[in-house]
N, C-alpha and C. Protein backbone atom coordinates (compact mmCIF):
# COMPACT_ATOMS: atom_id res chain seq x y z
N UNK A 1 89.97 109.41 27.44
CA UNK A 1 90.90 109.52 28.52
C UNK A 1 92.20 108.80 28.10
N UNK A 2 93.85 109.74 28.55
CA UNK A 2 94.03 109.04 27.94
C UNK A 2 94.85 108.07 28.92
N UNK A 3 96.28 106.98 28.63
CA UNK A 3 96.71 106.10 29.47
C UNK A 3 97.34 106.85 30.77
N UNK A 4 97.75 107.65 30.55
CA UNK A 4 98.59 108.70 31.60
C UNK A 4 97.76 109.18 32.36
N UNK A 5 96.58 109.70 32.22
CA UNK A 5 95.51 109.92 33.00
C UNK A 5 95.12 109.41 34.12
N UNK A 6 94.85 108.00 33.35
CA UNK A 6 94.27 107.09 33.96
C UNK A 6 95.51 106.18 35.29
N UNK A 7 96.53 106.02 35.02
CA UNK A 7 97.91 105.87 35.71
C UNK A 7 97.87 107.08 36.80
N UNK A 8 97.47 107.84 36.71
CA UNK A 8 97.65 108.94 37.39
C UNK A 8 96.58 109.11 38.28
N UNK A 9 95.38 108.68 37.61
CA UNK A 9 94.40 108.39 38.82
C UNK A 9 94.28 107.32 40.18
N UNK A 10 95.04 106.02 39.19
CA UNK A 10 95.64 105.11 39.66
C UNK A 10 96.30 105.41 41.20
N UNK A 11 97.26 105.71 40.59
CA UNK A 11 98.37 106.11 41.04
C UNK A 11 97.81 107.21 42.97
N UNK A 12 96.86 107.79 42.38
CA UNK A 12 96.44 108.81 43.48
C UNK A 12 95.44 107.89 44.75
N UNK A 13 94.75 106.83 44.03
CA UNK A 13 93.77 106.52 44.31
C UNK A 13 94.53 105.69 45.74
N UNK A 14 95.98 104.69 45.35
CA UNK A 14 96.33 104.29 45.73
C UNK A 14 97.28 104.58 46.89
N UNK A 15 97.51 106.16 46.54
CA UNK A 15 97.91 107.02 47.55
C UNK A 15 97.39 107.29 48.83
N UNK A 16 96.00 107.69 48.47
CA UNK A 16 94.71 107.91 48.80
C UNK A 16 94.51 106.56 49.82
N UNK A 17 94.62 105.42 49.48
CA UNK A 17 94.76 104.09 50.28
C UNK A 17 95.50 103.98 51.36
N UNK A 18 96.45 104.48 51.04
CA UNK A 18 97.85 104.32 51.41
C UNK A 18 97.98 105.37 52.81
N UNK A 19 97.17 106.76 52.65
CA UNK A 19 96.98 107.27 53.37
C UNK A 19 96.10 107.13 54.22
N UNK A 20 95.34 106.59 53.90
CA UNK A 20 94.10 106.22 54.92
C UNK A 20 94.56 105.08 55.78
N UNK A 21 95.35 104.12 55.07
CA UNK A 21 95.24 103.05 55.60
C UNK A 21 96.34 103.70 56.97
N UNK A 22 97.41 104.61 57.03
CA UNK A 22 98.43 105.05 57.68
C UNK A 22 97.42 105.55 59.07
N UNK A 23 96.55 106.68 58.19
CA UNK A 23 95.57 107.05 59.21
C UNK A 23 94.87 106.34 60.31
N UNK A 24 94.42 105.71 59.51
CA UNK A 24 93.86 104.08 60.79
C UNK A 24 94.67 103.50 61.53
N UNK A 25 95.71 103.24 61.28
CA UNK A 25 96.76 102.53 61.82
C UNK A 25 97.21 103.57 63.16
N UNK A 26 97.27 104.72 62.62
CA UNK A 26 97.81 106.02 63.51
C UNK A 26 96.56 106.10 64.60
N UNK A 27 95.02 106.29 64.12
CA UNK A 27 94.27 106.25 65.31
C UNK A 27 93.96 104.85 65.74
N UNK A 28 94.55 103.69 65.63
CA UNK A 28 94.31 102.60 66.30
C UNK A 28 95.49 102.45 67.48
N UNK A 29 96.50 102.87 66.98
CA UNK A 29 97.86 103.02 67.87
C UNK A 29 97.54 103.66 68.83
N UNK A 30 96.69 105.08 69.05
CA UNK A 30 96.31 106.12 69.75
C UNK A 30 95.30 105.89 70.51
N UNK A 31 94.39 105.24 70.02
CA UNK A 31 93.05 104.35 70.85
C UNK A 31 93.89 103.55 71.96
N UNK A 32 94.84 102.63 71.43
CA UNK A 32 95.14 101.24 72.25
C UNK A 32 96.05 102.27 73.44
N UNK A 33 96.82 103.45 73.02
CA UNK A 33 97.40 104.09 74.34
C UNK A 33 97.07 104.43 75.43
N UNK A 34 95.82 104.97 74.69
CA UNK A 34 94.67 105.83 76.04
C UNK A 34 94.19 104.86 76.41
N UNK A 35 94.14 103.97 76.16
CA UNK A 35 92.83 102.85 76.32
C UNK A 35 93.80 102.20 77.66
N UNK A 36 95.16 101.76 77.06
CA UNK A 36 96.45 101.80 78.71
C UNK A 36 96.34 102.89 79.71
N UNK A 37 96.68 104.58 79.22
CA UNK A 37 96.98 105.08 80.24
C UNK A 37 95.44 104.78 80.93
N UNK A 38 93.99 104.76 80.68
CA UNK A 38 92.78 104.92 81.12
C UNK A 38 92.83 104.00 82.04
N UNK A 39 93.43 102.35 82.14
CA UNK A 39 93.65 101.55 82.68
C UNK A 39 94.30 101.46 83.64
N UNK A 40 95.93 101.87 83.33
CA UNK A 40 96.50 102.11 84.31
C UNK A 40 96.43 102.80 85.31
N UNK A 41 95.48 104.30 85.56
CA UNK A 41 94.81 105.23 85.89
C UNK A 41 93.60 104.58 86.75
N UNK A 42 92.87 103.89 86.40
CA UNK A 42 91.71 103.06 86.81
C UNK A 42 92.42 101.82 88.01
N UNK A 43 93.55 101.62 87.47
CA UNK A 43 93.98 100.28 88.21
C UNK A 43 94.61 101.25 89.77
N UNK A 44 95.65 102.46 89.62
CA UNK A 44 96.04 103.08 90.57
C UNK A 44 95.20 103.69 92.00
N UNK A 45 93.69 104.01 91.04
CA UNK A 45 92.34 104.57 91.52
C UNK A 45 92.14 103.66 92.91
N UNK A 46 92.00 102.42 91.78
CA UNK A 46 91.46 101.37 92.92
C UNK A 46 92.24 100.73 93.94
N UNK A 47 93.75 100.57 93.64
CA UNK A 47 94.62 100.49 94.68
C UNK A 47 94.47 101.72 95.74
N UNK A 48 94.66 102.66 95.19
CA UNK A 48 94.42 103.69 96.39
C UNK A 48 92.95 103.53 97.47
N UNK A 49 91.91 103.27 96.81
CA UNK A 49 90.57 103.28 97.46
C UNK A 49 90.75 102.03 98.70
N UNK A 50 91.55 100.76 98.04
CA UNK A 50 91.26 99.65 98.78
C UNK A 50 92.53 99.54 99.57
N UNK A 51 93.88 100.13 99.28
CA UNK A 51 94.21 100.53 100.75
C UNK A 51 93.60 101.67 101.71
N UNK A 52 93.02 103.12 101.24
CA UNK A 52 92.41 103.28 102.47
C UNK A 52 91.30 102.37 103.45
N UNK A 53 90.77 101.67 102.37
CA UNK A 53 89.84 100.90 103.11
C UNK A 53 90.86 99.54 104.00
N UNK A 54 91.95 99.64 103.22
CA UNK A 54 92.51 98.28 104.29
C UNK A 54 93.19 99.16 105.57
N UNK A 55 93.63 100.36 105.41
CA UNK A 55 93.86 101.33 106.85
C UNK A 55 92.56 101.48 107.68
N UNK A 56 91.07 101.91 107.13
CA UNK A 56 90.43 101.96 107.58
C UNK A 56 89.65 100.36 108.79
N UNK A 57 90.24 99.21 107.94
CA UNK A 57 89.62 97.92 108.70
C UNK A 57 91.12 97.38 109.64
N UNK A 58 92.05 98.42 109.75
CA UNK A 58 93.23 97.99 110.56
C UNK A 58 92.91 99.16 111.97
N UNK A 59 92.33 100.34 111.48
CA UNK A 59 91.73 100.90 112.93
C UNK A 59 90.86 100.62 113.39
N UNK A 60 89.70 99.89 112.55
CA UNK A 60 88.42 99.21 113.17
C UNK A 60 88.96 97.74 114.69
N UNK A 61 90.01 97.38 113.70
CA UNK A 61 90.23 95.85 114.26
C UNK A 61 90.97 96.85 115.92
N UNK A 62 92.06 97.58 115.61
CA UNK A 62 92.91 97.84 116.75
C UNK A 62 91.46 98.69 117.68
N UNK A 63 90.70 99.10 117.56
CA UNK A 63 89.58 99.72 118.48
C UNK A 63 89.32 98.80 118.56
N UNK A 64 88.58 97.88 118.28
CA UNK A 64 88.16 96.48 118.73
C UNK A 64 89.27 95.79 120.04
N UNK A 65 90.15 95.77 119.64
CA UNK A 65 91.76 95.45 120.42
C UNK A 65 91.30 96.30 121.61
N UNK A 66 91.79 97.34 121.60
CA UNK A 66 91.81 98.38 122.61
C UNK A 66 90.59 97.80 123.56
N UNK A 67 89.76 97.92 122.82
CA UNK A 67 88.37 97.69 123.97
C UNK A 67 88.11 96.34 124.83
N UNK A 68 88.78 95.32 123.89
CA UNK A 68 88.95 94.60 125.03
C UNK A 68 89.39 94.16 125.88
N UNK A 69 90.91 94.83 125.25
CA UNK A 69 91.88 95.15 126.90
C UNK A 69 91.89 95.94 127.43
N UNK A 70 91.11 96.85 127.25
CA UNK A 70 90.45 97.94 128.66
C UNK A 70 89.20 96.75 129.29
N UNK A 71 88.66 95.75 128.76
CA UNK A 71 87.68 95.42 129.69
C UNK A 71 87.77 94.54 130.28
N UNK A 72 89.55 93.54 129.70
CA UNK A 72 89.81 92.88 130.74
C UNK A 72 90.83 93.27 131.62
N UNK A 73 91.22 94.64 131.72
CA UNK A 73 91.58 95.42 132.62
C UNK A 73 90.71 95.74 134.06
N UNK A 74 89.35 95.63 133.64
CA UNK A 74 88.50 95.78 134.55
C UNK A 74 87.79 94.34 134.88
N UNK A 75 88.40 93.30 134.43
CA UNK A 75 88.34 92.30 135.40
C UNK A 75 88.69 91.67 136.32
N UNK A 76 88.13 90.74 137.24
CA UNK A 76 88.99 90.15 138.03
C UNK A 76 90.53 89.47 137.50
N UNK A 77 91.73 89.94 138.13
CA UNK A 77 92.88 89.25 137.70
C UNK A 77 92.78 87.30 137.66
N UNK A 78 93.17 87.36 136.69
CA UNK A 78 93.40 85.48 136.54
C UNK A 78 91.65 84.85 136.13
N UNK A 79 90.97 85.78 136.13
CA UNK A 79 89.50 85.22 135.76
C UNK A 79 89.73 83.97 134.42
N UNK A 80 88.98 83.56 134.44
CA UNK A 80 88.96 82.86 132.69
C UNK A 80 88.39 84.28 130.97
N UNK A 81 87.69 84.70 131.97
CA UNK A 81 87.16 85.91 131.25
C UNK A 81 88.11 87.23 130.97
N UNK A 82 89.14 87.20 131.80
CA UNK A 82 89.90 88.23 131.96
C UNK A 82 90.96 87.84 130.70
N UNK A 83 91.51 86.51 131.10
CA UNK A 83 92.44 85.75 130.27
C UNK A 83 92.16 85.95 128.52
N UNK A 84 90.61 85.39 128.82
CA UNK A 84 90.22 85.33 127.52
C UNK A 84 90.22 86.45 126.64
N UNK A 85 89.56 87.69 127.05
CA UNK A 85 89.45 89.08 126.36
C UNK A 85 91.06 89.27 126.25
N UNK A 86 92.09 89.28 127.45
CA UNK A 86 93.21 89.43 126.77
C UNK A 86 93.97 89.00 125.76
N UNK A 87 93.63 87.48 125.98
CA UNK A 87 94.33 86.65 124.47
C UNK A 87 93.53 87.26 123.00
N UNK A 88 92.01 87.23 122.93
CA UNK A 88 91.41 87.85 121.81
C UNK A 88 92.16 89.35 121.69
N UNK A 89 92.16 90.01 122.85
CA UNK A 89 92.82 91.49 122.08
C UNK A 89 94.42 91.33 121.62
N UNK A 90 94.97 90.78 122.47
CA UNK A 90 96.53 90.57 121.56
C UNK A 90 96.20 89.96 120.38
N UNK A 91 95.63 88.87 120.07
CA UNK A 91 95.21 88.23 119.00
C UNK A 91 94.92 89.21 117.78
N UNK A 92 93.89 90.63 118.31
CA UNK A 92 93.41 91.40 117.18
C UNK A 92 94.47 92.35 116.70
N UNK A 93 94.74 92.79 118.00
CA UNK A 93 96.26 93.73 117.66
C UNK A 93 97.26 93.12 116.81
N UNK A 94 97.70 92.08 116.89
CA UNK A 94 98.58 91.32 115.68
C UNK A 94 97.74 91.38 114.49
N UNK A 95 96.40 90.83 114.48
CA UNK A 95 95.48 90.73 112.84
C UNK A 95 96.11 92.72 112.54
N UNK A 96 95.52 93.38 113.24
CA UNK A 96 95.99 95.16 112.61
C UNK A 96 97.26 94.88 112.26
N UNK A 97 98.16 94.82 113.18
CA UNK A 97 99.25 94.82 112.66
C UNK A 97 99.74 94.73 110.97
N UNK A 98 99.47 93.40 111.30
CA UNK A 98 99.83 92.38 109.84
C UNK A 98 99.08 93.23 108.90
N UNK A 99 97.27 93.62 109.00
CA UNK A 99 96.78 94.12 108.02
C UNK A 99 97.74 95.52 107.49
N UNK A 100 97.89 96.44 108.70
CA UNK A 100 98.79 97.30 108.20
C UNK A 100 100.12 97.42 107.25
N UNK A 101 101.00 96.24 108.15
CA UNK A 101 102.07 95.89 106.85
C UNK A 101 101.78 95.97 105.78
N UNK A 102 101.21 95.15 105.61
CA UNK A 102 100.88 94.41 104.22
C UNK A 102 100.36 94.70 103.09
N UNK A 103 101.17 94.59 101.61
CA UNK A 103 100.24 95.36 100.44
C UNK A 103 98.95 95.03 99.99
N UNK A 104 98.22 95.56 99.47
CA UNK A 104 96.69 94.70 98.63
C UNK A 104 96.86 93.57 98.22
N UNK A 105 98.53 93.59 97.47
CA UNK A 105 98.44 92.60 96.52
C UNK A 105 98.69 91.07 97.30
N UNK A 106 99.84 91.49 98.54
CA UNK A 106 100.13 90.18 99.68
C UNK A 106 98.98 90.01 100.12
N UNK A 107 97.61 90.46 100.43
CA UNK A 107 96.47 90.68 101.08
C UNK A 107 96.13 89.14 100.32
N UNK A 108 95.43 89.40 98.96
CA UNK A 108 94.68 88.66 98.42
C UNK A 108 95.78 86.91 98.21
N UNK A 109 96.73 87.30 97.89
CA UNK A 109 97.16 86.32 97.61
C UNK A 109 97.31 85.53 99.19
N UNK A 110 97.48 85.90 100.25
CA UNK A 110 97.38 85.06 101.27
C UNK A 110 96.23 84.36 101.65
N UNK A 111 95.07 85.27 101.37
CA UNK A 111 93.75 85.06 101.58
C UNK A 111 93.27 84.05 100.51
N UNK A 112 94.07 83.86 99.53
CA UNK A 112 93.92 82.71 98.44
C UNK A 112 94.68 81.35 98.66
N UNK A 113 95.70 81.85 99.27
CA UNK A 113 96.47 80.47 99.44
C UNK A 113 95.58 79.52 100.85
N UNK A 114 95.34 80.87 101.48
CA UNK A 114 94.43 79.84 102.52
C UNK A 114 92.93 79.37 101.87
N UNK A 115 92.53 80.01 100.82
CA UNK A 115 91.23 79.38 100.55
C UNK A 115 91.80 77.80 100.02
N UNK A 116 92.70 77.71 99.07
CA UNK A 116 93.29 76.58 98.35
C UNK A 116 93.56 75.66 99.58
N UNK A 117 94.32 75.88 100.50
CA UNK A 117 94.85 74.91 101.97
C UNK A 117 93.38 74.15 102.57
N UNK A 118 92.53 75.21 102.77
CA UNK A 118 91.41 75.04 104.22
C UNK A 118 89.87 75.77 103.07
N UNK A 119 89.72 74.73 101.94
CA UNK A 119 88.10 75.37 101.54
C UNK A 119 87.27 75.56 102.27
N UNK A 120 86.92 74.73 103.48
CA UNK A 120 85.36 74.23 104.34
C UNK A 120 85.78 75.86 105.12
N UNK A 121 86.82 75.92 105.53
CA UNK A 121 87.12 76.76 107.02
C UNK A 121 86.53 78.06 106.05
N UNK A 122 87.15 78.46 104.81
CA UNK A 122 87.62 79.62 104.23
C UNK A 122 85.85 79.66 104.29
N UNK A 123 85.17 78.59 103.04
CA UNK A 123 83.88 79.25 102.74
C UNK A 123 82.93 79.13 104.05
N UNK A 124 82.89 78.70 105.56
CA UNK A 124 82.49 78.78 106.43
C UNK A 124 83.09 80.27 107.08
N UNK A 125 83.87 80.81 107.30
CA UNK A 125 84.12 82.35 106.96
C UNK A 125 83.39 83.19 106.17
N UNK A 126 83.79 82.67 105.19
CA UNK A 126 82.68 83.88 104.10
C UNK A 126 81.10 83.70 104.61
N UNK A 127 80.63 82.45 104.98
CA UNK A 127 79.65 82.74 104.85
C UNK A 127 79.22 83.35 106.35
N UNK A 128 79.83 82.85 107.48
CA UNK A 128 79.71 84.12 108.69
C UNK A 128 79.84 85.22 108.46
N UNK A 129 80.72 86.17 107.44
CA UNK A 129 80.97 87.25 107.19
C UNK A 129 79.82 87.83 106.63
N UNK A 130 79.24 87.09 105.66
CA UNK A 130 77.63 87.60 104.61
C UNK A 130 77.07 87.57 105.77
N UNK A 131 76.96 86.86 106.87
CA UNK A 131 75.91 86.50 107.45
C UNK A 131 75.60 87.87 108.58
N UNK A 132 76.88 88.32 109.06
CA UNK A 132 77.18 89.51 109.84
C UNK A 132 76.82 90.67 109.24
N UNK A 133 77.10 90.92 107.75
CA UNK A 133 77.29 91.62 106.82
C UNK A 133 75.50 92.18 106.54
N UNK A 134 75.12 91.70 106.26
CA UNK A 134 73.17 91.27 106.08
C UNK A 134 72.56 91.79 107.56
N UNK A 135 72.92 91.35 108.72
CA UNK A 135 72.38 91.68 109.98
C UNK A 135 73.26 93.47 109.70
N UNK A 136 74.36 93.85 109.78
CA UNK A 136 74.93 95.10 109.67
C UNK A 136 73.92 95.63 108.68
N UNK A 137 73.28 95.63 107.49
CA UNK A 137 72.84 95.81 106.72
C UNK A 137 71.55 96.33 107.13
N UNK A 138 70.84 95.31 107.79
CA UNK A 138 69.41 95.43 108.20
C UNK A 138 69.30 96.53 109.37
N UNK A 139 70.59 95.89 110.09
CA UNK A 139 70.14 97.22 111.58
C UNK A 139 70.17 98.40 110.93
N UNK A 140 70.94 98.79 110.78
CA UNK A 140 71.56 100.06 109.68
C UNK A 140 70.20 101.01 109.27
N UNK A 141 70.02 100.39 108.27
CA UNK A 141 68.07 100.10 107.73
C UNK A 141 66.81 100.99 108.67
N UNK A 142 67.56 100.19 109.60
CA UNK A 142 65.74 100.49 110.79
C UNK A 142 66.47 101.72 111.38
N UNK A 143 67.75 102.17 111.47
CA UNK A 143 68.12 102.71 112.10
C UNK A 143 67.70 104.17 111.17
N UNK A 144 67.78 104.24 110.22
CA UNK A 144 67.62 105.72 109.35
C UNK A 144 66.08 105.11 108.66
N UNK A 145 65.20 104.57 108.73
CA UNK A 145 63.92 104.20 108.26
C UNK A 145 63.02 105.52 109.61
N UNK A 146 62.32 106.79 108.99
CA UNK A 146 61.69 107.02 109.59
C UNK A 146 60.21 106.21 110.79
N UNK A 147 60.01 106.78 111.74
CA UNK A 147 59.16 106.28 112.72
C UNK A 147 57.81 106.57 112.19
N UNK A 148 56.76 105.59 112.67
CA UNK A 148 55.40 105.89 112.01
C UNK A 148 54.92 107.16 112.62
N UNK A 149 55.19 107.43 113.85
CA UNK A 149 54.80 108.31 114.63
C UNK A 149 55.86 109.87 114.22
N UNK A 150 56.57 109.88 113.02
CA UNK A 150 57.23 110.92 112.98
C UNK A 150 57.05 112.29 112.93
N UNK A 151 58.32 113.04 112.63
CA UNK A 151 58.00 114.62 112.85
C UNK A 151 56.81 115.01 111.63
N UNK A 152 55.94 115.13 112.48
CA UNK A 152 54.57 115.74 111.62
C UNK A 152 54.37 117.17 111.73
């Protein structure tokens, strides 16, 4: 073989490197893009899901509202009971409100600044909430759990 040959194999081999190595570089660039748009795509997904769900817990709260100033509508005027259901329903109607305004992202971060202010209050919340959450859970349960006595 002779030196030119061998230079020339060289020469290719290193090409050959050179190209591959471009190649990799080209599908690593292309991985890390999709791998963003997939993300960004994923991140939009879930903003969308968890504002319908924050529209959906701003009509829960205002029905809640509603109902109890229709029922202290049907109380005696000036009762303590009357008073009370009214202050709780204005009370809820403002919580909708606000929930409505407000983006996901103001959501959490308020809900954080108050955990940081008031820990005992915040995790005494959460844990009434699990606690509601578990009973919702269970009724739920018995409620679609066929009867022993069922359609036979």
């Amino acid at each position: 073989m002779t030196s030119s040959t061998t230079n020339t194999r060289k020469g290719a081999k290193k090409s050959d490197a050179a190209t591959a190595k471009k190649a990799a570089q080209d599908l690593a660039h292309n991985a890390e893009r999709e791998a963003h748009n997939i993300s960004a795509t994923v991140a939009d997904i879930a903003h969308a899901k968890a504002t319908d769900a924050k529209d959906g817990v701003a009509d829960e709260v205002s029905s809640v509202s509603n109902a109890l100033r229709r029922a202290s509508e049907d109380l005696r005027d000036g009762s303590p009971q009357e008073r009370a259901f009214d202050a709780v329903s204005g009370s809820l109607a403002d919580l909708s409100d606000n929930v409505r305004s407000k983006d996901i992202t103001e959501m959490v971060d308020d809900v954080s600044d108050f955990a940081r202010r008031n820990p005992v209050t915040f995790l005494g919340g959460a844990a009434l909430l699990g606690f509601a959450a578990v009973r919702m859970a269970k009724a739920t349960q018995r409620d679609h759990t066929p009867s022993p006595a069922g359609d036979a």
